[in-house]
C-alpha atoms as a PDB file:
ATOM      1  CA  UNK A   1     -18.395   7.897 -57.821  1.00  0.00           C
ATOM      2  CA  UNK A   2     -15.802   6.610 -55.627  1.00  0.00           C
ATOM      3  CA  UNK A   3     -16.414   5.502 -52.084  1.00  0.00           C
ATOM      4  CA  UNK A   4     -14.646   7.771 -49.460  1.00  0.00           C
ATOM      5  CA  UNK A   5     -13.255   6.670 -46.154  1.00  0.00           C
ATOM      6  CA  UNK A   6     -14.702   8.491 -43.090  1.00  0.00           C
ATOM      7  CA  UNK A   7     -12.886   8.889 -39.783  1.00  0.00           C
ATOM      8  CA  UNK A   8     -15.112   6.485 -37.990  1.00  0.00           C
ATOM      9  CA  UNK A   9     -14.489   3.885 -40.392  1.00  0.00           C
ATOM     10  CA  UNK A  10     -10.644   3.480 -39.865  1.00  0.00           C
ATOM     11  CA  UNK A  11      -9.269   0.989 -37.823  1.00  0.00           C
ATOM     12  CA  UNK A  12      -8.000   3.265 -34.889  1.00  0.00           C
ATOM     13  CA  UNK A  13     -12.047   4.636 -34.248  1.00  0.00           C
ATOM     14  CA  UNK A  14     -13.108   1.245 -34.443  1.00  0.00           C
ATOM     15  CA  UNK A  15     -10.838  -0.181 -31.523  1.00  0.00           C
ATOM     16  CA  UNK A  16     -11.116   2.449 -29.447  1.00  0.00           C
ATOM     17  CA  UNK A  17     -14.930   1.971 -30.080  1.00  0.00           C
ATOM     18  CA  UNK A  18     -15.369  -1.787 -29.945  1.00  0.00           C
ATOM     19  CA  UNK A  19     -12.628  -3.023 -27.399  1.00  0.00           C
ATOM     20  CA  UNK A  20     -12.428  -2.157 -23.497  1.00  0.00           C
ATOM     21  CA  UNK A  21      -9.660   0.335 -23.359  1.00  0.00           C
ATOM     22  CA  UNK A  22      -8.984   3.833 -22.682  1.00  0.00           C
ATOM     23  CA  UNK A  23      -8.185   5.995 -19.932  1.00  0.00           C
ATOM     24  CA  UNK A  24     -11.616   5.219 -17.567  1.00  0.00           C
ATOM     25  CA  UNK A  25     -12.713   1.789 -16.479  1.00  0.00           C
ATOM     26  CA  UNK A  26     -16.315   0.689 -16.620  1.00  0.00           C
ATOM     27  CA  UNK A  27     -16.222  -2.272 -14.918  1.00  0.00           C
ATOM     28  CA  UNK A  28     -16.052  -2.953 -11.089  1.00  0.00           C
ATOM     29  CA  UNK A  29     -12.932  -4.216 -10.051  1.00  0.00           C
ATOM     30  CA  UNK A  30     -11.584  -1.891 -12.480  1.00  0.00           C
ATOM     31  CA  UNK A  31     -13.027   1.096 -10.299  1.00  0.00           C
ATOM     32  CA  UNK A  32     -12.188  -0.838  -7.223  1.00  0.00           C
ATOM     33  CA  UNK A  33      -8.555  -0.951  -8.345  1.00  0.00           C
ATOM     34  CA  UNK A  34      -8.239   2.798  -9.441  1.00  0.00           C
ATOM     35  CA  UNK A  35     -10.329   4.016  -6.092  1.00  0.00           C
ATOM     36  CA  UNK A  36      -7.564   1.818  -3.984  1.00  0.00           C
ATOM     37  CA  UNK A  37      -4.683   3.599  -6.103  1.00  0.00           C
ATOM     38  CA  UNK A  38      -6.698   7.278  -5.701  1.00  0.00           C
ATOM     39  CA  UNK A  39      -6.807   6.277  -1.857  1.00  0.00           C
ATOM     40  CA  UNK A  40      -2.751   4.790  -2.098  1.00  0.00           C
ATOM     41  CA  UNK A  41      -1.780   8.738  -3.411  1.00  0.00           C
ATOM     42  CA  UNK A  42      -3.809  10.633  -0.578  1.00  0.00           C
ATOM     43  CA  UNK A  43      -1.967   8.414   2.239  1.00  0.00           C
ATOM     44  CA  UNK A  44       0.910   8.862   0.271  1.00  0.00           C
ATOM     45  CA  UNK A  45       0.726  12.486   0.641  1.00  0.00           C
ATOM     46  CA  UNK A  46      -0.240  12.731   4.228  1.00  0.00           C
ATOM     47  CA  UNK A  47       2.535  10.321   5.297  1.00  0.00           C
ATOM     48  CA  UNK A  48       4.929  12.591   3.206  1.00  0.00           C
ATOM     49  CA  UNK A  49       3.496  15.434   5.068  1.00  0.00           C
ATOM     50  CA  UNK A  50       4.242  13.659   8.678  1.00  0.00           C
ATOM     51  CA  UNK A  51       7.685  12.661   7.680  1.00  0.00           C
ATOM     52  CA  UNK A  52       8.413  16.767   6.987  1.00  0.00           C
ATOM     53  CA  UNK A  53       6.355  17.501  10.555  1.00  0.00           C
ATOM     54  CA  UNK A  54       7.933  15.147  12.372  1.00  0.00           C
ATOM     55  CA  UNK A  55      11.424  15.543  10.437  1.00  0.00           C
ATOM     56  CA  UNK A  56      12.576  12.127  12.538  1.00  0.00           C
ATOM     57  CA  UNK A  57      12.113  13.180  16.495  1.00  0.00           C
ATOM     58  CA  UNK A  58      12.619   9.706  18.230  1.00  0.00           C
ATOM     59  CA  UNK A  59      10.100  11.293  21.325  1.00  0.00           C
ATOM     60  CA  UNK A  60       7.099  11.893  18.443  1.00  0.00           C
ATOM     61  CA  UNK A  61       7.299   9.137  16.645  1.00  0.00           C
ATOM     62  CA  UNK A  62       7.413   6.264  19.719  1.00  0.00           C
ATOM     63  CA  UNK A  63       4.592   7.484  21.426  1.00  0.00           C
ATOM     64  CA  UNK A  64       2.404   8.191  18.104  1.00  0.00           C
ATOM     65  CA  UNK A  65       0.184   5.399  17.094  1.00  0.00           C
ATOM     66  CA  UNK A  66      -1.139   7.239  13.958  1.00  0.00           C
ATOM     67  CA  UNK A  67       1.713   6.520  12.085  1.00  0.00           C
ATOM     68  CA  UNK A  68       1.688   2.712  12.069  1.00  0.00           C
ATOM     69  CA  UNK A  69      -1.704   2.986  11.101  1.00  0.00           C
ATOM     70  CA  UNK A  70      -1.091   5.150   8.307  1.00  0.00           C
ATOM     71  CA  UNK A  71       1.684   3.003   7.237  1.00  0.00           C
ATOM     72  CA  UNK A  72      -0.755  -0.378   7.519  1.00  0.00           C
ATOM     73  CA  UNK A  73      -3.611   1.519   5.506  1.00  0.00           C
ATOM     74  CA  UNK A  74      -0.757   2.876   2.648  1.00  0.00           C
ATOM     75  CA  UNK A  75       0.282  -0.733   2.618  1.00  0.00           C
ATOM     76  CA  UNK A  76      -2.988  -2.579   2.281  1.00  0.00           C
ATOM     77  CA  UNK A  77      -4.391   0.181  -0.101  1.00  0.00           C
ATOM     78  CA  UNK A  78      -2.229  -0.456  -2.748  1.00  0.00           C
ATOM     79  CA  UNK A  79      -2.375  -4.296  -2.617  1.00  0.00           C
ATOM     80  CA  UNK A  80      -5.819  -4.173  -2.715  1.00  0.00           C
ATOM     81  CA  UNK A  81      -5.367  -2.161  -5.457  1.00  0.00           C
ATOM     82  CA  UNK A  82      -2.686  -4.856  -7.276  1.00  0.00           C
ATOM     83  CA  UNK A  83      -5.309  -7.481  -6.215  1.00  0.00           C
ATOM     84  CA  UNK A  84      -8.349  -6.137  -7.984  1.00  0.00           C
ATOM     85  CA  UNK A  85      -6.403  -4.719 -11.205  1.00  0.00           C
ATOM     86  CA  UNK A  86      -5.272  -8.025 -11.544  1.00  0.00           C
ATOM     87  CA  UNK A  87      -8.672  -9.443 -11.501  1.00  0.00           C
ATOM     88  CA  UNK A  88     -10.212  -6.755 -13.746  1.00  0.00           C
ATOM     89  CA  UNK A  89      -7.428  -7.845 -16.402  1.00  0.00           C
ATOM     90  CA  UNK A  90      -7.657 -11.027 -16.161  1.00  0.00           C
ATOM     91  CA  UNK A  91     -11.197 -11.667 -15.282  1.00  0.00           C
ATOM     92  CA  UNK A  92     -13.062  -8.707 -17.576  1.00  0.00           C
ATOM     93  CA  UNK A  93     -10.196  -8.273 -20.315  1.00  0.00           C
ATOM     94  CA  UNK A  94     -10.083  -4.733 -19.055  1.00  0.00           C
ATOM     95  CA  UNK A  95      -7.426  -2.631 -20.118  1.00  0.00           C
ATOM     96  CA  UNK A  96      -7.468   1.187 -19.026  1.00  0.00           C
ATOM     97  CA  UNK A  97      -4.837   3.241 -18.246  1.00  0.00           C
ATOM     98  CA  UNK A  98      -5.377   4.100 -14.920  1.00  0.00           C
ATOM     99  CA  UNK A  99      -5.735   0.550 -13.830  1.00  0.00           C
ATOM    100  CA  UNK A 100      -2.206  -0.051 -15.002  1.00  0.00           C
ATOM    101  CA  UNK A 101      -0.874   2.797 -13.094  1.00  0.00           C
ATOM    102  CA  UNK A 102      -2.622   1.696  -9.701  1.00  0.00           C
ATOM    103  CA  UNK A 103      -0.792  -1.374 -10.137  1.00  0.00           C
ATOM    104  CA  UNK A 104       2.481   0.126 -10.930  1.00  0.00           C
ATOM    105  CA  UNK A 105       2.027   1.520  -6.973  1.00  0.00           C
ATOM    106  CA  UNK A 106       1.677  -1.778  -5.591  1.00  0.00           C
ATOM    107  CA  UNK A 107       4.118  -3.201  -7.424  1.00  0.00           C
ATOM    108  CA  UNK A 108       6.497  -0.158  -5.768  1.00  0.00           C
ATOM    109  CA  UNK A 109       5.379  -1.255  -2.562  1.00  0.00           C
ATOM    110  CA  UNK A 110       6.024  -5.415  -3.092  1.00  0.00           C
ATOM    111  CA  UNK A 111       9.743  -3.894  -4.037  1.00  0.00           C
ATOM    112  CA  UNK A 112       9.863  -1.997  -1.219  1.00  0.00           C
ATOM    113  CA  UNK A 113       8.358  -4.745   1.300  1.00  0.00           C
ATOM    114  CA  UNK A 114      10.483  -7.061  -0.077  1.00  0.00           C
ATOM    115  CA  UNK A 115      13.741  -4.992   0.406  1.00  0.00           C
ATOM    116  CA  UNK A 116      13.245  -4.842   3.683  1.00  0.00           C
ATOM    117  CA  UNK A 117      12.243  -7.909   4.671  1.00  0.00           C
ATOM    118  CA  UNK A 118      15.187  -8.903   2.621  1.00  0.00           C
ATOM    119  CA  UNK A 119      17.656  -6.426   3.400  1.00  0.00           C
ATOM    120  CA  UNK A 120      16.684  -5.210   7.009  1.00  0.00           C
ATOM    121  CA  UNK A 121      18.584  -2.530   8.829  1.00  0.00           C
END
């Protein structure tokens, strides 16, 4: 009789099984980093939302202190979250999907920080 191959022997269920990958984290800094990105998308969205309020009235936005505030807590969200992905890789060996995408966001805001530190107007 000849020996058949099941699904969970192949080599594809046996990564996903064995190694530290897919789409949620289980470590900590691997939460850490996807909670800072979660956090990075809802100030996102509210400071998107002020921008359209506001829709650039000198008078609003020089006597409103909740928008450098925002703009400090977008900032230091997604570093934090660059910070502890980076650590969860490199510490852990963790590789999830998420992860990766928090850090794409703080790499967008390095560019960004950079530009205009760089290039100020």
């Amino acid at each position: 009789m000849a020996k058949t191959k099941t699904l969970a022997s192949t080599s594809v269920f046996w990564k996903m099984k064995y190694m530290k990958s897919g789409i949620t984290t289980k470590t900590r800094l691997g939460k850490w980093s996807v909670y800072f990105g979660l956090i990075f998308d809802g100030l996102m969205l509210i400071s998107l939302l002020v921008a359209a309020v506001i829709k650039g009235e000198s008078q609003v936005i020089e006597g409103n202190i909740f928008i450098p505030i925002l703009s400090v807590a977008l900032n230091l969200s997604g570093l934090l979250s660059l910070v502890s992905g980076l650590l969860a890789i490199f510490k852990n060996k963790d590789r999830v999907v998420a992860k990766y995408l928090a850090i794409l966001y703080a790499l967008a805001i390095i560019i960004f920080l950079s530009g205009e530190f760089l290039f100020p107007h």
